[in-house]
N, C-alpha and C. Protein backbone atom coordinates (compact mmCIF):
# COMPACT_ATOMS: atom_id res chain seq x y z
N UNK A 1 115.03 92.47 128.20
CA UNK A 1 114.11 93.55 127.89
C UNK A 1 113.11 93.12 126.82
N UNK A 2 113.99 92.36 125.80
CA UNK A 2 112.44 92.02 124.55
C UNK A 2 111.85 90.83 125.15
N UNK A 3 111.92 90.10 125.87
CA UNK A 3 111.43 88.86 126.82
C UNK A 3 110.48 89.67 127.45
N UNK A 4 110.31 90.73 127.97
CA UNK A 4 109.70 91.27 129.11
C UNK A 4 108.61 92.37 128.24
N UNK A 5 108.83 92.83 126.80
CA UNK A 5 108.18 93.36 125.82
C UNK A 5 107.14 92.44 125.48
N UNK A 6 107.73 91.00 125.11
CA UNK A 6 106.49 89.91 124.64
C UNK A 6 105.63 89.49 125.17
N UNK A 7 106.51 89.70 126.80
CA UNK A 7 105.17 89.42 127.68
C UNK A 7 103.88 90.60 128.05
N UNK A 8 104.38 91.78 127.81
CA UNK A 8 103.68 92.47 127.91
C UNK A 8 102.11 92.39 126.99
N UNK A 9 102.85 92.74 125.81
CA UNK A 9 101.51 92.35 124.08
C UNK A 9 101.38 90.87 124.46
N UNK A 10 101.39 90.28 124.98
CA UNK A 10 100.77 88.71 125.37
C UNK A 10 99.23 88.78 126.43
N UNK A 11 99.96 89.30 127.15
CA UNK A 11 99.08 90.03 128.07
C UNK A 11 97.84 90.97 127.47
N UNK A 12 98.50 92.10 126.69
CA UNK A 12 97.45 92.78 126.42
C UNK A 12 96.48 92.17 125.24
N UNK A 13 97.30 91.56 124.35
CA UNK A 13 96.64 90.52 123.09
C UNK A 13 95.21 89.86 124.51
N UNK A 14 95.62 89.13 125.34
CA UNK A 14 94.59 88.42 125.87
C UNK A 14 94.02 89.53 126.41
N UNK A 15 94.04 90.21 127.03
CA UNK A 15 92.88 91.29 127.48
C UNK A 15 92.30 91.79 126.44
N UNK A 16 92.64 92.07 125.35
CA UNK A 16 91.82 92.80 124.27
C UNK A 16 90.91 91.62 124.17
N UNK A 17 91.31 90.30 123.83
CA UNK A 17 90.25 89.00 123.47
C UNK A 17 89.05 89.54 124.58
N UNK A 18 89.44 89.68 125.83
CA UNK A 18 88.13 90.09 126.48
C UNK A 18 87.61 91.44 126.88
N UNK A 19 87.84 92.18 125.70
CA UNK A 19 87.26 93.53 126.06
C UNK A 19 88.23 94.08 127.10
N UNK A 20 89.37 93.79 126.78
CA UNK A 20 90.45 94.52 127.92
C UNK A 20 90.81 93.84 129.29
N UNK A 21 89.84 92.94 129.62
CA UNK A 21 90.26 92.26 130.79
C UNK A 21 90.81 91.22 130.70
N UNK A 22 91.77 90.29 131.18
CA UNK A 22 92.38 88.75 130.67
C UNK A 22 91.07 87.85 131.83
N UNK A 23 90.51 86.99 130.89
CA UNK A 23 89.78 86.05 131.60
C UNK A 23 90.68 84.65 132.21
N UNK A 24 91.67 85.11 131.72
CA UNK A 24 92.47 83.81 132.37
C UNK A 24 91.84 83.69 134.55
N UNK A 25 92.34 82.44 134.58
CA UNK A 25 92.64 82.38 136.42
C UNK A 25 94.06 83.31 136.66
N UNK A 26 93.34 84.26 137.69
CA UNK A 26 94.76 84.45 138.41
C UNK A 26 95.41 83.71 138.89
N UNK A 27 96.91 83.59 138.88
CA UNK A 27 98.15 82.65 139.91
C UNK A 27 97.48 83.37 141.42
N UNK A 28 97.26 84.65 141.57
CA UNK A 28 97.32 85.11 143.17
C UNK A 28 95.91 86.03 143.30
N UNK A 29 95.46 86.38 144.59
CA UNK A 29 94.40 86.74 144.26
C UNK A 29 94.91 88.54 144.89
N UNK A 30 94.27 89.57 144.38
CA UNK A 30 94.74 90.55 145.00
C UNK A 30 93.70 91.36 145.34
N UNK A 31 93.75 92.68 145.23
CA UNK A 31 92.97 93.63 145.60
C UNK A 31 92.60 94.30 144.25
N UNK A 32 91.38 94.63 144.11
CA UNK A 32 90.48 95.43 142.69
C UNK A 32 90.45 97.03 143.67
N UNK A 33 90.93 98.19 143.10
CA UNK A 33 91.08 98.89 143.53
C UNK A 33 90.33 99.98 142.36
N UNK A 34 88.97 100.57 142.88
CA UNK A 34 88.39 101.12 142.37
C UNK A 34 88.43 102.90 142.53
N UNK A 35 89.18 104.03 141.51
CA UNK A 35 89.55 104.93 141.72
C UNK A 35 88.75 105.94 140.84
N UNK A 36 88.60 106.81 141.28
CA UNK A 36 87.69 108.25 140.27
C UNK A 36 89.02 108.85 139.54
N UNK A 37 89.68 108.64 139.87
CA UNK A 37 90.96 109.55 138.81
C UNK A 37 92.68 108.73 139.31
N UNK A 38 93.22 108.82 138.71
CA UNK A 38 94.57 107.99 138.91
C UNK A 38 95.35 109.42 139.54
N UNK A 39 95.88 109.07 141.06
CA UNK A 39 96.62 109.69 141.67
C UNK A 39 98.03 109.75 141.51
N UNK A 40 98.95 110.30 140.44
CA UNK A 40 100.35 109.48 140.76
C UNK A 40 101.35 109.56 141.99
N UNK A 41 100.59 110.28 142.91
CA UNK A 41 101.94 110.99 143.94
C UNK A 41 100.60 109.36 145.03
N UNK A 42 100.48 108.27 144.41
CA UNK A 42 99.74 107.09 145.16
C UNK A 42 101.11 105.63 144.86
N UNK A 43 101.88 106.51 143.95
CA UNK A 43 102.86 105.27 143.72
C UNK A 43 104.37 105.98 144.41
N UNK A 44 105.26 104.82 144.76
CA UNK A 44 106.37 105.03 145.25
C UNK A 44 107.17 105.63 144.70
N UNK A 45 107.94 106.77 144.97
CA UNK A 45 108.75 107.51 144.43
C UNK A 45 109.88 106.59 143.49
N UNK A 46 109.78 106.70 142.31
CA UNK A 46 110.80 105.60 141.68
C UNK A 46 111.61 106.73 140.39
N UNK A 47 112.68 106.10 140.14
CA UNK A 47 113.53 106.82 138.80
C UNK A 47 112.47 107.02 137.60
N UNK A 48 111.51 105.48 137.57
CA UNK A 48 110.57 105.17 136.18
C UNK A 48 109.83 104.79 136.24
N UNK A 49 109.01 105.27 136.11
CA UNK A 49 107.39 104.21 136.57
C UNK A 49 106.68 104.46 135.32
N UNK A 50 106.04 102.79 134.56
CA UNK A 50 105.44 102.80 133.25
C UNK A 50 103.93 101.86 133.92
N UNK A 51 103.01 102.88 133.43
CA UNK A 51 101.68 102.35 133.33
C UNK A 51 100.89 101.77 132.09
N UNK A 52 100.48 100.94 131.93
CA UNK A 52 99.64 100.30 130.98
C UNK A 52 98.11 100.90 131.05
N UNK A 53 96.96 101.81 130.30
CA UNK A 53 95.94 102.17 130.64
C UNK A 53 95.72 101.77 130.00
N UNK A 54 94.26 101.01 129.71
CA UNK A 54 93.60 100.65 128.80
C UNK A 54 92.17 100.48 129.17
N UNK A 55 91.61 101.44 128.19
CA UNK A 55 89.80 101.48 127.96
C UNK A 55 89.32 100.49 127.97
N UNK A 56 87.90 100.26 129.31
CA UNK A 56 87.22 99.08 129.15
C UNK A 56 85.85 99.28 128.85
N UNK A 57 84.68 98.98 128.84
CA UNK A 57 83.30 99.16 128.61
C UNK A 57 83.12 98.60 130.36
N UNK A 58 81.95 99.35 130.78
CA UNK A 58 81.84 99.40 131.87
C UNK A 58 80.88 97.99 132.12
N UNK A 59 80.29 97.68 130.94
CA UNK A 59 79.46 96.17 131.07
C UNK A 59 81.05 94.57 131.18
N UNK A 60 81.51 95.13 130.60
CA UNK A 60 82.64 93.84 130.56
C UNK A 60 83.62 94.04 132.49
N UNK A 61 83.55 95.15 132.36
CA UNK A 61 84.47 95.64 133.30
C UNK A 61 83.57 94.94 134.35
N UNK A 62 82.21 95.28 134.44
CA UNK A 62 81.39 94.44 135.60
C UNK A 62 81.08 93.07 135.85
N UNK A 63 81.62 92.13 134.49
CA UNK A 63 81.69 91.13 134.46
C UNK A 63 82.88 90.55 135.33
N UNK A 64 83.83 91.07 134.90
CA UNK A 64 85.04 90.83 135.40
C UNK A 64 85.01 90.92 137.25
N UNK A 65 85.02 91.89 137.08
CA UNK A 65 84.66 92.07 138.70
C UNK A 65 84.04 91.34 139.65
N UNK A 66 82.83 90.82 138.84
CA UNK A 66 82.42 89.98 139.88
C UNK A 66 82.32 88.46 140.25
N UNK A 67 83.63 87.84 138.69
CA UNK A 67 84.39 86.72 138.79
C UNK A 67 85.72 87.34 140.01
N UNK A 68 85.63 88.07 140.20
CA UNK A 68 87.33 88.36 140.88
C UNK A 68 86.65 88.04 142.27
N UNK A 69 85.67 88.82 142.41
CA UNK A 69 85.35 88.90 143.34
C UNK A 69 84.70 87.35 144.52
N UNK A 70 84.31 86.48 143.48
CA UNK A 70 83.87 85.23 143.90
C UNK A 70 84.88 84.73 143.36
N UNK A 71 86.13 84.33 143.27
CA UNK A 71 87.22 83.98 143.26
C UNK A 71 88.06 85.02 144.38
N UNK A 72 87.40 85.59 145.35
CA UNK A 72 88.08 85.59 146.73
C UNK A 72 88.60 87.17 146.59
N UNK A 73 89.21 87.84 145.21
CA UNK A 73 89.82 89.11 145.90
C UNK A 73 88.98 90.08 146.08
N UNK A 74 89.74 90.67 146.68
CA UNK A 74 89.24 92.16 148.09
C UNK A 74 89.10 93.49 146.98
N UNK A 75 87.87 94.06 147.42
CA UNK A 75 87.29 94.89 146.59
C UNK A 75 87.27 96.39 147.20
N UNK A 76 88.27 97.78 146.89
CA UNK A 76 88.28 98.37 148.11
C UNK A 76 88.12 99.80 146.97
N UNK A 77 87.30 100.58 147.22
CA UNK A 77 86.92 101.83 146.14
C UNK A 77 87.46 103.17 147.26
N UNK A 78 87.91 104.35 146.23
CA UNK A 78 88.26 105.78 147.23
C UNK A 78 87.19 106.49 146.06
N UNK A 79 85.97 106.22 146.02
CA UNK A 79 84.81 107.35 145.12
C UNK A 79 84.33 108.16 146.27
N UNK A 80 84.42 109.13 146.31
CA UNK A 80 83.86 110.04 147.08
C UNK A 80 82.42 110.45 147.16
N UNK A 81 82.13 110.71 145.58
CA UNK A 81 81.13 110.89 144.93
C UNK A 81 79.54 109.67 145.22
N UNK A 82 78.35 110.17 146.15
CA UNK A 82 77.65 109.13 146.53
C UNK A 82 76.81 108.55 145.01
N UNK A 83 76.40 109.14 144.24
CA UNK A 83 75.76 109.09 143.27
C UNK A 83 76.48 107.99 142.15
N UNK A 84 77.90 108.44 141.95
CA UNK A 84 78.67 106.73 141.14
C UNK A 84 78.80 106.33 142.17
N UNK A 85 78.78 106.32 143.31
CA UNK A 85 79.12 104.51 144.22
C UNK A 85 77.56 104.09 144.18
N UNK A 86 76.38 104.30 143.96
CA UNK A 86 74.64 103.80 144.27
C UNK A 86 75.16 103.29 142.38
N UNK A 87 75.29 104.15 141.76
CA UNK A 87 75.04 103.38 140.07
C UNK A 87 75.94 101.86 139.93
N UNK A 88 77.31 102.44 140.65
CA UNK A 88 78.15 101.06 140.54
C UNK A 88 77.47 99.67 141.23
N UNK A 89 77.04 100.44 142.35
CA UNK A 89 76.38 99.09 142.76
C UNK A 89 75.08 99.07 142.44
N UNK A 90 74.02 99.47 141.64
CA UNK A 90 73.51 98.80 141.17
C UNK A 90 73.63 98.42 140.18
N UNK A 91 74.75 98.37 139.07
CA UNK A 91 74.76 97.69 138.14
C UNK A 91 75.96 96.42 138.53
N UNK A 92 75.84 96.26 139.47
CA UNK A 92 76.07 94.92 140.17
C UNK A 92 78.05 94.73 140.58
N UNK A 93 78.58 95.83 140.69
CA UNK A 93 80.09 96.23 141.10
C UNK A 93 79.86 96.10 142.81
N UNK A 94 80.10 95.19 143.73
CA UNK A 94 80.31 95.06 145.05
C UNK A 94 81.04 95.96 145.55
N UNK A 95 80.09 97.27 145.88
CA UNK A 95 80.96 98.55 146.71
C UNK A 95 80.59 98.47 148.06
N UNK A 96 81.64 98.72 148.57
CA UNK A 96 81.24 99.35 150.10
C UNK A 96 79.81 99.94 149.65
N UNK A 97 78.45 100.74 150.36
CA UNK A 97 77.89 101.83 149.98
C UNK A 97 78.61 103.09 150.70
N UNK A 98 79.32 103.04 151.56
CA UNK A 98 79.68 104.20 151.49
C UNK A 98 80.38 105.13 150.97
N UNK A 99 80.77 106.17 150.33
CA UNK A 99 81.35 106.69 149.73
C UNK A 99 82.95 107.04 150.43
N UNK A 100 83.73 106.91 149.93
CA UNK A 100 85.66 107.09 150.44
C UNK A 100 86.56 108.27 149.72
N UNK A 101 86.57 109.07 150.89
CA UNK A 101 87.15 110.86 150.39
C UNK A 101 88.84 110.19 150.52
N UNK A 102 89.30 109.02 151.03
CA UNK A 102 90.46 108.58 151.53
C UNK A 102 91.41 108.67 150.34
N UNK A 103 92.83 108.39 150.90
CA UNK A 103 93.90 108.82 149.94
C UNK A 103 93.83 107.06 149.54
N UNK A 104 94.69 106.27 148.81
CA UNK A 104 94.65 105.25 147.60
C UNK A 104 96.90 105.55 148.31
N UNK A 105 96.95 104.41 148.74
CA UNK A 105 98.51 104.21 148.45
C UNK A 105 98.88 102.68 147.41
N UNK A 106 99.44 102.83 146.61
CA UNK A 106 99.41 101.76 145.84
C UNK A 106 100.14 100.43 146.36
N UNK A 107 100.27 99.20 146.28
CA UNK A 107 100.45 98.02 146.89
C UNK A 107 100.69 97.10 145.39
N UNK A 108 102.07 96.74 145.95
CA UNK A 108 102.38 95.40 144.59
C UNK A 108 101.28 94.39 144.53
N UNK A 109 100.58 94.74 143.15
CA UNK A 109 99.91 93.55 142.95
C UNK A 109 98.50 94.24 142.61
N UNK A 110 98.07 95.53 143.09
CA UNK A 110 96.75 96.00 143.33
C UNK A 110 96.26 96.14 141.37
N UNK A 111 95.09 95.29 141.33
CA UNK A 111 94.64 96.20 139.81
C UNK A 111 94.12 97.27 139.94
N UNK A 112 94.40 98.41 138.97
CA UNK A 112 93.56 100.05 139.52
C UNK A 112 92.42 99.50 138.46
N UNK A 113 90.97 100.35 138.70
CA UNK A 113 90.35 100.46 138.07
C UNK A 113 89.89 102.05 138.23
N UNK A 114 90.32 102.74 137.20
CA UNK A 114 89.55 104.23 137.53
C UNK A 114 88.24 104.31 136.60
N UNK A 115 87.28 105.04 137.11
CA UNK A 115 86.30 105.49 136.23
C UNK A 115 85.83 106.69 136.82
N UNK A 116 85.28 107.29 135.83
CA UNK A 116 84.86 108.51 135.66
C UNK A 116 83.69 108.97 135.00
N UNK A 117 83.67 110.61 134.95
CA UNK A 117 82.25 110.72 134.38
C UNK A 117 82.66 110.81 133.07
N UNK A 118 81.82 110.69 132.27
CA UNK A 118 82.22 110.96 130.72
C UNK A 118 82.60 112.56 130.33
N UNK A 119 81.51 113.12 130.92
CA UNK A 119 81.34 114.78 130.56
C UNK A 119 81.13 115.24 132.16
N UNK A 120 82.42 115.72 133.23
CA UNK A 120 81.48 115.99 134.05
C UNK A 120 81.78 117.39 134.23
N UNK A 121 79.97 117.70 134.78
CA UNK A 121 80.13 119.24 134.56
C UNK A 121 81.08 119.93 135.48
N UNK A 122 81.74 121.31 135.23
CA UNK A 122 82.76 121.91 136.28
C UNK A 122 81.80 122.60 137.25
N UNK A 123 82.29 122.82 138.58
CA UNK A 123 81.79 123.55 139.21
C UNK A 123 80.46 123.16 140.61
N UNK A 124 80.39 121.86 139.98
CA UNK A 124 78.56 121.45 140.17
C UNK A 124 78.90 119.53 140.67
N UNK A 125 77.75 119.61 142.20
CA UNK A 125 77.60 117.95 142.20
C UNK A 125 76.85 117.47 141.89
N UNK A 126 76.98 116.39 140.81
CA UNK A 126 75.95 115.60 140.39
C UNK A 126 75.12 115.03 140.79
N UNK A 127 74.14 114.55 140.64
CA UNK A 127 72.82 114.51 141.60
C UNK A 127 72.51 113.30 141.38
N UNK A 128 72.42 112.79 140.17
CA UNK A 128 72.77 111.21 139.50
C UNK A 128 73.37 111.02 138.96
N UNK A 129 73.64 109.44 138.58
CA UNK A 129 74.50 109.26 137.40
C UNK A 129 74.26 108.12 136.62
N UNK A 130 73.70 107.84 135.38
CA UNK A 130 74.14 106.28 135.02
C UNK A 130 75.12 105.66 134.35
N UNK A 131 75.29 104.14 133.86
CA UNK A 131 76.09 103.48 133.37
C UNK A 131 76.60 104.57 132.46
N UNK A 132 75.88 105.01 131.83
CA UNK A 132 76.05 105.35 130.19
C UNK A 132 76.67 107.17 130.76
N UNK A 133 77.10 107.27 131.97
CA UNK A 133 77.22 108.64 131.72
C UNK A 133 79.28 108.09 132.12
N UNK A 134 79.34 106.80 132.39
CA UNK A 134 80.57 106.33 132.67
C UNK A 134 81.72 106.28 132.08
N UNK A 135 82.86 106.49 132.26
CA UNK A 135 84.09 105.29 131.12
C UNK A 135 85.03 105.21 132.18
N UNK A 136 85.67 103.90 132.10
CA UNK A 136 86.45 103.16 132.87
C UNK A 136 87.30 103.18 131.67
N UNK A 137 88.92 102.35 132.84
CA UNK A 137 89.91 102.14 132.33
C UNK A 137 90.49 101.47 133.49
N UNK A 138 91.65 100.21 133.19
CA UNK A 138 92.03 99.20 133.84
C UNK A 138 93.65 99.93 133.53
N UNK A 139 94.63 100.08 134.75
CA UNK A 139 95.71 100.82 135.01
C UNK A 139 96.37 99.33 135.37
N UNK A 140 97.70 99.16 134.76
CA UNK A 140 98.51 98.16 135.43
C UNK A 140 99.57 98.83 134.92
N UNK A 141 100.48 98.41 136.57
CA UNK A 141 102.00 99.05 136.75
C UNK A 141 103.15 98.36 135.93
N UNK A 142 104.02 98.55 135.13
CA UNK A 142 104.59 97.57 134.68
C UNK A 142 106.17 96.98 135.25
């Protein structure tokens, strides 16, 4: 258990070095799984399930992404919303353009990335959106 603690703050020690993401090479390449809100009834019914969330800046977060992405892994978003999938990709996040009302089942190995609006209004669809109306966060299962 404290073997499996050290590795954890090892991990996150190096992601904080990069603004939350580890620039290391992945050992495997997986899927970047881009989500508007973290679903939990998307993970397998288990006794315990511990998530790691951690706040990224949406400029680092796009960095990252698009080393993953030219290092081969599969880039698969459920944003519904057409207005953040046009901002994501133009601030250079490789989305489908189409927008995905689809359910998200989780898969060993998948990184979540959720983002959201900062302030979004109730009631009402947004009509645009930019970077700066964003905040992300990088979800890993532990």
């Amino acid at each position: 258990m404290a073997q499996n603690q050290n590795q954890v703050a090892a991990e996150r020690a190096a992601g904080a070095q990069a603004g939350g993401l580890a620039t290391e090479r992945p050992a495997t390449r997986g899927r970047i799984i881009i989500l508007n809100a973290l679903p939990l009834n998307a993970f397998p019914r288990a006794p315990h399930l511990r998530l790691d969330i951690l706040p990224v800046s949406i400029s680092d977060l796009t960095q990252w992404v698009q080393r993953r992405v030219a290092e081969g892994w599969q880039m698969v978003h459920y944003i519904r919303h057409s207005a953040t999938v046009e901002t994501l990709r133009a601030i250079g996040i490789p989305l489908n353009p189409q927008p995905n009302s689809g359910l998200y089942q989780y898969q060993y190995g998948d990184v979540l990335i959720v983002i959201t609006l900062r302030n979004p209004p109730r009631g009402q669809e947004v009509q645009q959106v930019s970077p700066q109306d964003l905040e992300s966060w990088v979800v890993t299962v532990l």
